[in-house]
N, C-alpha and C. Protein backbone atom coordinates (compact mmCIF):
# COMPACT_ATOMS: atom_id res chain seq x y z
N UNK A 1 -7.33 33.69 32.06
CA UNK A 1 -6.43 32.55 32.25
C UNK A 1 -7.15 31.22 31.98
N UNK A 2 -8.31 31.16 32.30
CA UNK A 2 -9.23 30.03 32.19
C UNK A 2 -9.21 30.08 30.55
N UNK A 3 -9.83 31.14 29.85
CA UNK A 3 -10.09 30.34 28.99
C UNK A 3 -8.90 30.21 28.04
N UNK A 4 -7.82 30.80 28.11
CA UNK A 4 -6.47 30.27 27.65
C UNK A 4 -6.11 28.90 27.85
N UNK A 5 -6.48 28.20 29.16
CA UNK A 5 -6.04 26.84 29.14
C UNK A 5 -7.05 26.28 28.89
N UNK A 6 -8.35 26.85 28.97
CA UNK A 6 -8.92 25.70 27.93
C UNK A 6 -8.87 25.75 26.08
N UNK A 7 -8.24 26.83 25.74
CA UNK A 7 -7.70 27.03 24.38
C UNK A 7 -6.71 26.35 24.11
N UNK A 8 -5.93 26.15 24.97
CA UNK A 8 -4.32 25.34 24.71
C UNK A 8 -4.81 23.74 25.03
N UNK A 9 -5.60 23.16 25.98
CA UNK A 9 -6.17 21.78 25.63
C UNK A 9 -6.90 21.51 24.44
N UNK A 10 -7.72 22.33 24.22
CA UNK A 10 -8.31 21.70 23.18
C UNK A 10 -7.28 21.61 21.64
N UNK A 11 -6.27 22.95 21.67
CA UNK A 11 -5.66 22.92 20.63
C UNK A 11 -4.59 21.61 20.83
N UNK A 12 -4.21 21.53 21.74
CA UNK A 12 -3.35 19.61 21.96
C UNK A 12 -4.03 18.73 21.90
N UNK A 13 -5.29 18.77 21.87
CA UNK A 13 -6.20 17.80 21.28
C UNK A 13 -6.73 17.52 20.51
N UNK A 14 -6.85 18.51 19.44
CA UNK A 14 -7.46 18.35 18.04
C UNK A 14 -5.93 17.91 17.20
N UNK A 15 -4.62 18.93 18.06
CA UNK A 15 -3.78 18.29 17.37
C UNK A 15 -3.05 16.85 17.22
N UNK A 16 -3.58 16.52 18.30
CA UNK A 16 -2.97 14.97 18.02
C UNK A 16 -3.85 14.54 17.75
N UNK A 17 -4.69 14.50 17.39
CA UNK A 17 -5.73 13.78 16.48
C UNK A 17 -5.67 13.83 15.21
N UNK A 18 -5.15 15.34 14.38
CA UNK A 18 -4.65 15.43 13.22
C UNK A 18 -3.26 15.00 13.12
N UNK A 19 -2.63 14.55 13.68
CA UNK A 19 -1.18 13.87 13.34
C UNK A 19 -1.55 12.19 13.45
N UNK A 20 -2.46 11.77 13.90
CA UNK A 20 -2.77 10.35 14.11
C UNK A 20 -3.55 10.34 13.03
N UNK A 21 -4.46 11.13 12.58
CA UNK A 21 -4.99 11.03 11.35
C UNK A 21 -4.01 11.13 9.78
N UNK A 22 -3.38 12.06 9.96
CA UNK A 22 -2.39 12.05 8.63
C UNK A 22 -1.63 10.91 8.83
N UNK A 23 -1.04 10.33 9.91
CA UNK A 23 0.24 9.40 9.60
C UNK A 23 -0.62 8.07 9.44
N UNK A 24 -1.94 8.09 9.71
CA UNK A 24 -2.86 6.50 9.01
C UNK A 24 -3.00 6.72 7.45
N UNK A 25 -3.44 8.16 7.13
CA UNK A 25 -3.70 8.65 6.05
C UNK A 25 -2.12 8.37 4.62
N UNK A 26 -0.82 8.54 5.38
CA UNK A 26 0.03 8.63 5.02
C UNK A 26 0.37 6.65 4.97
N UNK A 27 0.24 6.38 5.97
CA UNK A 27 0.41 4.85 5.60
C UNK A 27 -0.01 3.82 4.58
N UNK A 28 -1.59 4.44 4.70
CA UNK A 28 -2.53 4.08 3.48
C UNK A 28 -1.70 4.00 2.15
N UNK A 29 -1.19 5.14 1.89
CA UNK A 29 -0.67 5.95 0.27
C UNK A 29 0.15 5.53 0.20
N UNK A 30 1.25 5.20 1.00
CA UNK A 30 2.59 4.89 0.71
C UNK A 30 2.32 2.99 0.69
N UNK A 31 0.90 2.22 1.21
CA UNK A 31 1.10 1.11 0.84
C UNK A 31 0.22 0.96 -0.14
N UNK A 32 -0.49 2.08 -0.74
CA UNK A 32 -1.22 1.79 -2.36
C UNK A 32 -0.03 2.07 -3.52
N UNK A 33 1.06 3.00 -3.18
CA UNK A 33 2.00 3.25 -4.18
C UNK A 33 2.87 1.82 -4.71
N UNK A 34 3.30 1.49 -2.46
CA UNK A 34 3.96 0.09 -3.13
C UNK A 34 3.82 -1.04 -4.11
N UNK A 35 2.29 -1.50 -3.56
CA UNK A 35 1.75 -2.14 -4.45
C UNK A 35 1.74 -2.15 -5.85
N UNK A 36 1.42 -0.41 -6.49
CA UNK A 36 1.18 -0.25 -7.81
C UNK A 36 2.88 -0.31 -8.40
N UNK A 37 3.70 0.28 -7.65
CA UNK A 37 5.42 -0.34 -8.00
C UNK A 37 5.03 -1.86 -8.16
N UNK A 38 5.23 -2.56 -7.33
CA UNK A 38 5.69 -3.99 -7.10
C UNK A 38 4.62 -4.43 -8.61
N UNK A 39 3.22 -4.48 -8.98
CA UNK A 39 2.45 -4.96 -9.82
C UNK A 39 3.31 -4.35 -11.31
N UNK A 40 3.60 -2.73 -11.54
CA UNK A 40 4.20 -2.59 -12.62
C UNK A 40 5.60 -3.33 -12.90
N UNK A 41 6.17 -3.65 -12.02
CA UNK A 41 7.56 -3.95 -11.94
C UNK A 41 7.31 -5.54 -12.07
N UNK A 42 6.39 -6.81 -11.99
CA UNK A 42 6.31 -7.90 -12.53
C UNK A 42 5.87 -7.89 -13.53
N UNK A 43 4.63 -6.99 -13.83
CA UNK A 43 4.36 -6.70 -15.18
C UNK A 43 5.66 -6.52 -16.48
N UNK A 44 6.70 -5.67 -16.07
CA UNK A 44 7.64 -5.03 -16.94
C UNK A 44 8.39 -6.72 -17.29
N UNK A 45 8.79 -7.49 -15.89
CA UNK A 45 9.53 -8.62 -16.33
C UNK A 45 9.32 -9.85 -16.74
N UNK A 46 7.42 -9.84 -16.70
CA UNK A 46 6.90 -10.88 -17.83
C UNK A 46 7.15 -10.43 -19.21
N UNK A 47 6.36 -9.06 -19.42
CA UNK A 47 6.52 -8.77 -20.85
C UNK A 47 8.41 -9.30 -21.50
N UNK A 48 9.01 -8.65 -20.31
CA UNK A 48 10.74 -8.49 -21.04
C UNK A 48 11.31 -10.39 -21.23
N UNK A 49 10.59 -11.02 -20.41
CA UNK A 49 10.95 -12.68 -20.38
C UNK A 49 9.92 -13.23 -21.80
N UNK A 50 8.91 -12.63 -21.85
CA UNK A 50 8.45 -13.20 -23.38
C UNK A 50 8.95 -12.73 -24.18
N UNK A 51 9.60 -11.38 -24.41
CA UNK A 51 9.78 -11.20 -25.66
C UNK A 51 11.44 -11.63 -25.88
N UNK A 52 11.98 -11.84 -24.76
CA UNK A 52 13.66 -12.87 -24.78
C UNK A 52 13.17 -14.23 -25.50
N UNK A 53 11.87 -14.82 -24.85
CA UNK A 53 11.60 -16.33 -25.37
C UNK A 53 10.88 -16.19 -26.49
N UNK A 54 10.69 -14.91 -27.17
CA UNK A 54 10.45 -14.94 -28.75
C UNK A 54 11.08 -14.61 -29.78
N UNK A 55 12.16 -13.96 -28.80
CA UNK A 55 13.72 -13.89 -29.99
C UNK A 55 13.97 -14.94 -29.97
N UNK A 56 14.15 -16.01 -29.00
CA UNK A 56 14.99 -17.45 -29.32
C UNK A 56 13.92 -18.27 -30.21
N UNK A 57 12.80 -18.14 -29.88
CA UNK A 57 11.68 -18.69 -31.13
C UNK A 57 12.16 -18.19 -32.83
N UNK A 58 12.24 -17.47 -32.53
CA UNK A 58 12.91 -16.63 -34.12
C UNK A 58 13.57 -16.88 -34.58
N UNK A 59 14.96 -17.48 -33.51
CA UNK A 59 15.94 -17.25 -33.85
C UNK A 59 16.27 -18.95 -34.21
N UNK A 60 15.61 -19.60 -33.78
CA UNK A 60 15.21 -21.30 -34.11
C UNK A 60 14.84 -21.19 -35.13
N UNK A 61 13.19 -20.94 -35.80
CA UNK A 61 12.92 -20.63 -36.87
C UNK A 61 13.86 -20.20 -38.18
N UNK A 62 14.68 -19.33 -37.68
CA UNK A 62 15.33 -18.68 -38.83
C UNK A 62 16.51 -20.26 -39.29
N UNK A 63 17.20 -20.42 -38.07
CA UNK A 63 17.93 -21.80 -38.13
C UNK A 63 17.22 -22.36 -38.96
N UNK A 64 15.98 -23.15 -38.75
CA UNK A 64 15.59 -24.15 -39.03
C UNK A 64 15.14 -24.11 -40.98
N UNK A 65 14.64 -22.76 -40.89
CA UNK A 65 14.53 -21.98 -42.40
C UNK A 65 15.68 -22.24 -43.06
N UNK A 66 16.67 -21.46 -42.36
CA UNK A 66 18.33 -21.78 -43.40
C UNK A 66 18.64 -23.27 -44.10
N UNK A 67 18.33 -23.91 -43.13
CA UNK A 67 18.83 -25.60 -42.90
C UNK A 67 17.83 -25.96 -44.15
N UNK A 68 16.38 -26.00 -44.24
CA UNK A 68 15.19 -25.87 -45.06
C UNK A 68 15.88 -25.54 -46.81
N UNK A 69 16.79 -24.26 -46.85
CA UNK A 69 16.76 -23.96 -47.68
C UNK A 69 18.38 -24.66 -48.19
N UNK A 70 18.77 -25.18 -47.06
CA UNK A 70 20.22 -25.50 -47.52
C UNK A 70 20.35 -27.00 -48.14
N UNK A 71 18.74 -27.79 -47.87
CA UNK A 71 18.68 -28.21 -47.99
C UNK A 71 18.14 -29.12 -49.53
N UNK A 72 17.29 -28.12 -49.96
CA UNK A 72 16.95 -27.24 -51.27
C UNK A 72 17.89 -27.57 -52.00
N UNK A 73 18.58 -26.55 -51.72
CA UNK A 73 19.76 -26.17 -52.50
C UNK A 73 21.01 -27.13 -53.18
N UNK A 74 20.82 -28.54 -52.20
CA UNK A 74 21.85 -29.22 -52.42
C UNK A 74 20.75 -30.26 -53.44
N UNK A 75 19.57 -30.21 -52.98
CA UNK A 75 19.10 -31.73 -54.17
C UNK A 75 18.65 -30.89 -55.09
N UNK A 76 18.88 -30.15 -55.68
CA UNK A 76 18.13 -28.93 -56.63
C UNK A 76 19.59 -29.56 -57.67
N UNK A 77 20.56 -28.98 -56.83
CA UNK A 77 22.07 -28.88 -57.63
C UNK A 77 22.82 -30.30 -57.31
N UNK A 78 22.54 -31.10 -56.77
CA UNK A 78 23.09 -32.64 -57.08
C UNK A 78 21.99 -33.75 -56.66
N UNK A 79 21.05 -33.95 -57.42
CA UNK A 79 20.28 -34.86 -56.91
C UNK A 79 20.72 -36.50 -56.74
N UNK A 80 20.18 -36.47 -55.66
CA UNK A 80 20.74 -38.28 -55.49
C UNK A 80 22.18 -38.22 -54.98
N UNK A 81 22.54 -36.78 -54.64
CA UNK A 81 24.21 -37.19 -54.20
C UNK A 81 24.58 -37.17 -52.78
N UNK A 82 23.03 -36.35 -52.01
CA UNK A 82 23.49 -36.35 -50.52
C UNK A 82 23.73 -37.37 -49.74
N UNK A 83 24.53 -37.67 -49.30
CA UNK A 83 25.19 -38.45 -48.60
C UNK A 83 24.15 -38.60 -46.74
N UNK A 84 23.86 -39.63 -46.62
CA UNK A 84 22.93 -39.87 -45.39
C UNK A 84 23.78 -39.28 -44.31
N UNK A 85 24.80 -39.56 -43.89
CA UNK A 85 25.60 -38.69 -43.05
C UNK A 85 25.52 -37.49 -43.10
N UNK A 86 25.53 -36.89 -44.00
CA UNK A 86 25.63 -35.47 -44.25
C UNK A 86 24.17 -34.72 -43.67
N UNK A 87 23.18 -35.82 -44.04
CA UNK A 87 22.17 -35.37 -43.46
C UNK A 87 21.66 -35.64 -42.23
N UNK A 88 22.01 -36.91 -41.64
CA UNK A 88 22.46 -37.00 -40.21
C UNK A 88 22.90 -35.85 -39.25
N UNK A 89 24.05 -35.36 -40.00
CA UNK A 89 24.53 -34.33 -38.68
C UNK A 89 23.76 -33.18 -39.42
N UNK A 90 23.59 -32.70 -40.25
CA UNK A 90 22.98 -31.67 -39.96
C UNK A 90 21.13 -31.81 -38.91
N UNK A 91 20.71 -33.04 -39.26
CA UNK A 91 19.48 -33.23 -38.47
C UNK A 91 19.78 -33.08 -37.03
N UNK A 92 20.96 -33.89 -36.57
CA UNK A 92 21.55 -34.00 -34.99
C UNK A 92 21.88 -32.36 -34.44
N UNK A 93 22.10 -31.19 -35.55
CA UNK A 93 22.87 -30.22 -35.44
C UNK A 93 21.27 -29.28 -34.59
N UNK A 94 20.40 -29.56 -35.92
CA UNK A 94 19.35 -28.97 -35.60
C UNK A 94 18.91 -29.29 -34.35
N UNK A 95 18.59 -30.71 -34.02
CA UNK A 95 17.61 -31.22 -32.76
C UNK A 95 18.66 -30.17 -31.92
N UNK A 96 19.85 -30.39 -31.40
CA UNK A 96 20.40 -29.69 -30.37
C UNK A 96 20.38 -27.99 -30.14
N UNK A 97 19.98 -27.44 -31.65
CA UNK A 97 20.03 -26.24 -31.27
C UNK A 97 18.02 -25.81 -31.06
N UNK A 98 17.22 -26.67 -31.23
CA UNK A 98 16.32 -26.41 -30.40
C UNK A 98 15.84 -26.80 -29.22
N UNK A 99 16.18 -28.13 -29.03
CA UNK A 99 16.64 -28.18 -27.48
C UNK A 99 17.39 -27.42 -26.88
N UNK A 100 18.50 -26.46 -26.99
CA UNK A 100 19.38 -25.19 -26.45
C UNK A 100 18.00 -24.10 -26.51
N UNK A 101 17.50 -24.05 -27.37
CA UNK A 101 16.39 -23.01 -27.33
C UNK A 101 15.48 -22.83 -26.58
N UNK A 102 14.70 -24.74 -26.63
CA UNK A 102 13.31 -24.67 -25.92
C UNK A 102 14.35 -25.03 -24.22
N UNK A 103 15.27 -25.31 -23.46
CA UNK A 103 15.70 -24.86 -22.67
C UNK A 103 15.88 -23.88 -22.23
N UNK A 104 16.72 -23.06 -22.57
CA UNK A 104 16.62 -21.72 -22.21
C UNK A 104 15.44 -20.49 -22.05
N UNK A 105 14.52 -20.92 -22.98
CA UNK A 105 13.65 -20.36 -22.55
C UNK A 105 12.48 -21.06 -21.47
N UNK A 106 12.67 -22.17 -21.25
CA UNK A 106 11.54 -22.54 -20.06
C UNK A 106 12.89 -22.20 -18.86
N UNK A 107 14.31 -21.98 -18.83
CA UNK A 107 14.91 -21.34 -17.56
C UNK A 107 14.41 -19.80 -17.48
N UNK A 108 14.55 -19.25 -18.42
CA UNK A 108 14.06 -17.90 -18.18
C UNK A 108 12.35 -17.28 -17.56
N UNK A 109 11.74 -18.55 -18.05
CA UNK A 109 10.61 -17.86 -17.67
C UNK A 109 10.21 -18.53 -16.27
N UNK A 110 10.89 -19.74 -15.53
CA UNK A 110 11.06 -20.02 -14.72
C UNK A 110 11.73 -19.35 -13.26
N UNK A 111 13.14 -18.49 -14.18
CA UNK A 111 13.40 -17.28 -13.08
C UNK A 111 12.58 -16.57 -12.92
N UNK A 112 11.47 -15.70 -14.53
CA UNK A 112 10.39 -14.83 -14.21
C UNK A 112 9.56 -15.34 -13.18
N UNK A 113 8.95 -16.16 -13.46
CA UNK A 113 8.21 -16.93 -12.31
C UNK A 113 8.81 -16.82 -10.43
N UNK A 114 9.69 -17.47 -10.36
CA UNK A 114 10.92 -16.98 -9.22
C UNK A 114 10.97 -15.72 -8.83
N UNK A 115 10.81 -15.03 -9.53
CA UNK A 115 10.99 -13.57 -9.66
C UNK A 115 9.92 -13.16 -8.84
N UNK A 116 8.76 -13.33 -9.84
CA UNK A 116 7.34 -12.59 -9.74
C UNK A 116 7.07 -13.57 -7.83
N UNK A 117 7.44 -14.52 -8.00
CA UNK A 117 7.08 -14.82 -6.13
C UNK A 117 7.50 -14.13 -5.45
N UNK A 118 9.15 -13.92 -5.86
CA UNK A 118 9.22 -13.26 -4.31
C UNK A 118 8.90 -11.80 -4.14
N UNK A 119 8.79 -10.99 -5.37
CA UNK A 119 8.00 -9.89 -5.51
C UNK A 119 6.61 -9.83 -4.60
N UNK A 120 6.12 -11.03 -5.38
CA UNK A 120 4.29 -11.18 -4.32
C UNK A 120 4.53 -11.25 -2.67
N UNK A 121 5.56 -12.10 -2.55
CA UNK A 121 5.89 -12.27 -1.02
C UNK A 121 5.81 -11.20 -0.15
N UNK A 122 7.02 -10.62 -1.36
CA UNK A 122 7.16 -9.53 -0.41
C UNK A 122 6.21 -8.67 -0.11
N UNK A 123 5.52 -8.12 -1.56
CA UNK A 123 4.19 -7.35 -1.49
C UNK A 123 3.36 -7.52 0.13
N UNK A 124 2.94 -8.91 -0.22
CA UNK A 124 2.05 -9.66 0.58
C UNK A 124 2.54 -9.05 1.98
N UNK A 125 3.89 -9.40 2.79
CA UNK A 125 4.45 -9.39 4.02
C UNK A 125 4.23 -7.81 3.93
N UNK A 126 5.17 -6.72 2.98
CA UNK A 126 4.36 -5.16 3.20
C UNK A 126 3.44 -4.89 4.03
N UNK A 127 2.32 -5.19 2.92
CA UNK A 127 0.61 -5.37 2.92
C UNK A 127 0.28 -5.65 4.72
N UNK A 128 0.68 -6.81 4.88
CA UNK A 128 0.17 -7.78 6.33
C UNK A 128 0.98 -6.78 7.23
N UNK A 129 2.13 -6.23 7.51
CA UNK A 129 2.64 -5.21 8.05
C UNK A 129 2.31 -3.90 8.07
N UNK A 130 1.40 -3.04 7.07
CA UNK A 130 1.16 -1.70 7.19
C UNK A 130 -0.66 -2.16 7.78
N UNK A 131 -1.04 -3.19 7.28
CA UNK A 131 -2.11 -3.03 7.76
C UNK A 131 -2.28 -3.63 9.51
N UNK A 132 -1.20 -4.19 9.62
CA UNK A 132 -1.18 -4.37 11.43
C UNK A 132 -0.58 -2.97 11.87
N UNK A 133 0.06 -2.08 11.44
CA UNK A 133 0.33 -0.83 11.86
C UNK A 133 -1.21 0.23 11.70
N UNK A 134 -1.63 -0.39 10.61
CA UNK A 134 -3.28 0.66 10.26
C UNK A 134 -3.82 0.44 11.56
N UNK A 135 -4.36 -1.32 11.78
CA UNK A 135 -4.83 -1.31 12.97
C UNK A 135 -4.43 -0.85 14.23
N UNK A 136 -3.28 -0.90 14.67
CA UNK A 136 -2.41 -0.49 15.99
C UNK A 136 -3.03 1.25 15.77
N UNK A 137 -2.70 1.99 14.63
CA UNK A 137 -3.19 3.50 15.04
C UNK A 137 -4.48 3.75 15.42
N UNK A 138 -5.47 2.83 14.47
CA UNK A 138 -6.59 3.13 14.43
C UNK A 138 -7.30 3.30 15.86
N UNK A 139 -6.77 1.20 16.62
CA UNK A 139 -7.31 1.42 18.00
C UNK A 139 -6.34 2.51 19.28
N UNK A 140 -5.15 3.08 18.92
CA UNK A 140 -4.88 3.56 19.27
C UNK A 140 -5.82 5.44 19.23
N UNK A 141 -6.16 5.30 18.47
CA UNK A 141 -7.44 7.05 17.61
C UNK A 141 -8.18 7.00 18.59
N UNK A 142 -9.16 5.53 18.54
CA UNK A 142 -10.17 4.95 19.32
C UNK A 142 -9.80 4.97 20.41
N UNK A 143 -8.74 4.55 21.31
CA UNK A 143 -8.83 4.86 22.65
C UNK A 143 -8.52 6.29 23.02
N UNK A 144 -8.12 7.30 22.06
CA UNK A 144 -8.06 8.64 22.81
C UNK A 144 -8.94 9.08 22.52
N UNK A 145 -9.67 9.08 21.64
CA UNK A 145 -11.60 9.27 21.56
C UNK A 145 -12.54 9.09 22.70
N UNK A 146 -11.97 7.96 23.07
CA UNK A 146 -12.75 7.41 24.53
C UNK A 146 -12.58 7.96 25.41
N UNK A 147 -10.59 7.95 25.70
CA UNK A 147 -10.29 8.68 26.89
C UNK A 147 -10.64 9.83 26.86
N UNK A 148 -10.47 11.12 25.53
CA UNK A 148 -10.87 12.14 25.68
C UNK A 148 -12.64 12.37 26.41
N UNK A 149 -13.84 11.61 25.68
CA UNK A 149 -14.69 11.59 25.99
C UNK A 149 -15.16 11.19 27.26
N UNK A 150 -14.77 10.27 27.87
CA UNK A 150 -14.44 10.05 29.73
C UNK A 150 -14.18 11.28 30.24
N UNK A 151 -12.61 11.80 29.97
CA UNK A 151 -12.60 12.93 30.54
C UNK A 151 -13.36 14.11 30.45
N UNK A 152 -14.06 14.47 29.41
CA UNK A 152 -15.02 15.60 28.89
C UNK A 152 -16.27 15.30 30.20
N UNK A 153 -16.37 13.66 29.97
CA UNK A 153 -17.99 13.53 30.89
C UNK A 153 -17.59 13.48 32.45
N UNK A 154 -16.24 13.06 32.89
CA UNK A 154 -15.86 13.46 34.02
C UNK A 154 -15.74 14.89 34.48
N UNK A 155 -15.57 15.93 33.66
CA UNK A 155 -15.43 17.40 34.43
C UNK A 155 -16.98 18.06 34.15
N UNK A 156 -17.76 17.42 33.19
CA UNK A 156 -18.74 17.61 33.12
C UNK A 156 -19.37 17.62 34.46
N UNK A 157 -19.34 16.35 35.10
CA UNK A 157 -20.11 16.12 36.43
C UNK A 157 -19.90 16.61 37.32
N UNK A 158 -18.24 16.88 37.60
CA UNK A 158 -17.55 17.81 38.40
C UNK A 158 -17.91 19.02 38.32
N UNK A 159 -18.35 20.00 37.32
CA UNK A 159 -18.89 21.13 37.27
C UNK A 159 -20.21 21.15 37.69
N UNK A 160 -21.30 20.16 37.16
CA UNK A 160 -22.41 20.63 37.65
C UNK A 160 -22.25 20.26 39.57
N UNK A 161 -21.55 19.34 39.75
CA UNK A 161 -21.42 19.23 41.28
C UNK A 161 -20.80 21.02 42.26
N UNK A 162 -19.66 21.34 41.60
CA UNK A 162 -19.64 22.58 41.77
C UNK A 162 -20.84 23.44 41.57
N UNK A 163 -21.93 23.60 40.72
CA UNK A 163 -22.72 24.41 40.14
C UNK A 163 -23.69 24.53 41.44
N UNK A 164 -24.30 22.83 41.78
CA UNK A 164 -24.97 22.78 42.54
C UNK A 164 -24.97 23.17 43.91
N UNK A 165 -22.96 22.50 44.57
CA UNK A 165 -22.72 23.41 45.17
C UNK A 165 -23.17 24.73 45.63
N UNK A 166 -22.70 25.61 44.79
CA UNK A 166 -22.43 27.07 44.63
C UNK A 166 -24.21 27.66 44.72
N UNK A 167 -24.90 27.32 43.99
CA UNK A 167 -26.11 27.38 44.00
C UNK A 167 -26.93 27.45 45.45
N UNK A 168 -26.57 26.36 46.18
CA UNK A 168 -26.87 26.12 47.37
C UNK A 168 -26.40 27.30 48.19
N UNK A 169 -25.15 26.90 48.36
CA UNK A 169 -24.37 27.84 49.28
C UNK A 169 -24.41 29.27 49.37
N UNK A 170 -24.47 29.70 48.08
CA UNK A 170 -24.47 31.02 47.09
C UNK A 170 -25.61 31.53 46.52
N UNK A 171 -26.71 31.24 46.87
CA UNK A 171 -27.83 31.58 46.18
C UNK A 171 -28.11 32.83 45.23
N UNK A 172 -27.47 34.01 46.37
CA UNK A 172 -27.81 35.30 45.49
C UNK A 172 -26.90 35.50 44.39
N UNK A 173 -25.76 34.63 43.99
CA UNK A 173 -25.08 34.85 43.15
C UNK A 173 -25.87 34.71 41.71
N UNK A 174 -25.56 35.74 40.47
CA UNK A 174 -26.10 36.01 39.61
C UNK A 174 -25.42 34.89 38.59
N UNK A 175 -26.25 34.30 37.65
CA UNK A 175 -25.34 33.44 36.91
C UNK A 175 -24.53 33.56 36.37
N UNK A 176 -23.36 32.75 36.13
CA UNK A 176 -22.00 33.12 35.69
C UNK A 176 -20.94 33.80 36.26
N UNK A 177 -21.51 34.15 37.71
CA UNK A 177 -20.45 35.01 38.56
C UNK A 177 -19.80 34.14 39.33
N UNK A 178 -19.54 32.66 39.53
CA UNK A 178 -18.34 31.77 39.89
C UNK A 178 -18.24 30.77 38.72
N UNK A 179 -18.38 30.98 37.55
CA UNK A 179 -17.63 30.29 36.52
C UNK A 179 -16.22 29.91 36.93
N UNK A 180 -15.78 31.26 37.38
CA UNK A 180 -14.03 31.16 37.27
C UNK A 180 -13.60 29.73 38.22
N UNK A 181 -14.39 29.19 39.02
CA UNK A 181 -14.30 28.36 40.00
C UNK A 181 -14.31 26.96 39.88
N UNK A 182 -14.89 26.95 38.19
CA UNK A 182 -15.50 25.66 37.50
C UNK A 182 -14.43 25.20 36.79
N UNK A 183 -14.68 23.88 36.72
CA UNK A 183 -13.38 22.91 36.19
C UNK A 183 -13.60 23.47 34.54
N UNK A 184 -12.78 23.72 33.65
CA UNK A 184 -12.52 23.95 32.19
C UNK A 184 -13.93 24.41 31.41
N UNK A 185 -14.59 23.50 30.72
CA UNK A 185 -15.28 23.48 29.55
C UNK A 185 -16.39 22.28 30.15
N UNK A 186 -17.69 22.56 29.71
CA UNK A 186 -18.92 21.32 29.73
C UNK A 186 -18.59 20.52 28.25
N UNK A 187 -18.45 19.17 28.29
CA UNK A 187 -18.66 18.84 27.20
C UNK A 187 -19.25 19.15 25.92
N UNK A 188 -20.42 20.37 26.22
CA UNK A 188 -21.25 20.72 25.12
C UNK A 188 -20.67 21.21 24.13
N UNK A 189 -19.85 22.37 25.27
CA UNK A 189 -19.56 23.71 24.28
C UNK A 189 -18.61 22.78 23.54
N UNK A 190 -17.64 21.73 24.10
CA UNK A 190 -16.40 21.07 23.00
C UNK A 190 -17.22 20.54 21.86
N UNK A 191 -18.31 20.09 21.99
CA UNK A 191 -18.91 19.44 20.83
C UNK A 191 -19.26 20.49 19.96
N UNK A 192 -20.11 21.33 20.37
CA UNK A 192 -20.34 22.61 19.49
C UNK A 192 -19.46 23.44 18.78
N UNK A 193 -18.41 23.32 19.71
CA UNK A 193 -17.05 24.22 19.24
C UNK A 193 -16.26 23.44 18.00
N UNK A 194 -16.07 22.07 18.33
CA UNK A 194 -15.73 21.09 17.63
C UNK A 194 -16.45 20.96 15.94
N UNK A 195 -17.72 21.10 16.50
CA UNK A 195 -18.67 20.57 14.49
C UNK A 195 -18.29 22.06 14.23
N UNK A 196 -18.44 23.32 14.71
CA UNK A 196 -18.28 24.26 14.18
C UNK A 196 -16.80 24.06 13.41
N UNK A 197 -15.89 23.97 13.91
CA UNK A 197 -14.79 24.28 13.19
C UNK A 197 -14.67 23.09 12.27
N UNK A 198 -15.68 21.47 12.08
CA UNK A 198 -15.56 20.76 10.77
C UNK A 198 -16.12 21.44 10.01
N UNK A 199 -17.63 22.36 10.49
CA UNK A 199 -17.91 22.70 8.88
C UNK A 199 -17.00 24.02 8.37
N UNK A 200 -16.55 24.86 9.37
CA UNK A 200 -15.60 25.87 8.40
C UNK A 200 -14.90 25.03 7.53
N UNK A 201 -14.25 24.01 7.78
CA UNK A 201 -13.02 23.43 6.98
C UNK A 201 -13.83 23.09 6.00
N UNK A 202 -15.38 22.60 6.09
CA UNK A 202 -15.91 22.02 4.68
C UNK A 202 -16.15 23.33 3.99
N UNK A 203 -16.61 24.04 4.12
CA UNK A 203 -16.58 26.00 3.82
C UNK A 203 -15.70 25.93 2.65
């Protein structure tokens, strides 16, 4: 019976130590994944905001080419006949459609920008939140480490006080013949018992 309940403590004790260990372990991963989301995902909407503000570059250019060649075209085939007006509005036509251009694209990359903050924000607030939860488990690990170890060195003392006891009182008793009488486990054997079963797992 004894050493059944000291089989069933120690097994509630290694096990919550492995569930406090995986769910830090698990916190970790799920805030390295976020991160690598949130970084690919501003990445994707710079690239997609430059290459919008290099179609409208193009697409100016090509304007401005046509106009270039339309322009050509008319003193080639009537020289001396264009009319200053004529070239007026088409100059006025142009300025406005690259001002429509170079607008639109400093709004767009301005939302990217907009964008990519509150992305970081958020990242950031994540981040500052899993790692105040890292800490909360961690010193939470740390105080059942302690408490466990208190209690280990508390029945420790309690046993040899029994031991000495018994010793006294009991002299002719052969060793090990009032174990059954002794509080659980000496700290030793948990330590011994304990590295033994890390290195099987490294095994």
């Amino acid at each position: 019976m004894q050493r059944y309940l000291e089989d069933e403590l120690k097994r509630e004790s290694e096990a919550a130590e492995q569930r406090m260990a995986h769910k830090l372990q698990r916190i970790l991963m799920e805030c390295a994944l976020e991160k690598m989301h949130a970084v690919a995902d501003a990445r994707r909407q710079e690239r997609q905001t430059a290459s919008q503000a290099m179609a409208k570059q193009q697409k100016y250019s090509c304007h401005f080419l046509k106009f270039n060649c339309l322009s050509v075209f008319i003193t080639i085939k009537e020289p001396g006949s264009i009319k200053k007006e004529k070239y007026y509005e088409m100059s006025v036509a142009l300025d406005i459609t690259q001002k429509e251009n170079q607008e639109e694209a400093e709004k767009q990359l301005k939302e990217a920008e907009v964008t990519h903050q509150a992305i970081y924000g958020e990242v950031t607030t994540s981040l500052r939140e899993t790692e105040a939860q890292v800490q909360i488990l961690t010193q939470q690990l740390g105080s059942m480490t302690a408490w466990k170890d208190n209690l280990e060195a508390e029945i420790e003392e309690i046993r040899q006080s029994f031991q000495n006891y018994i010793d006294i009182t009991f002299p002719k008793l052969t060793p090990g013949q009032a174990d059954f009488i002794l509080p659980f486990r000496k700290r030793l054997e948990h330590r011994d018992t304990k590295k033994e079963a890390t290195d099987n797992d490294k095994e």
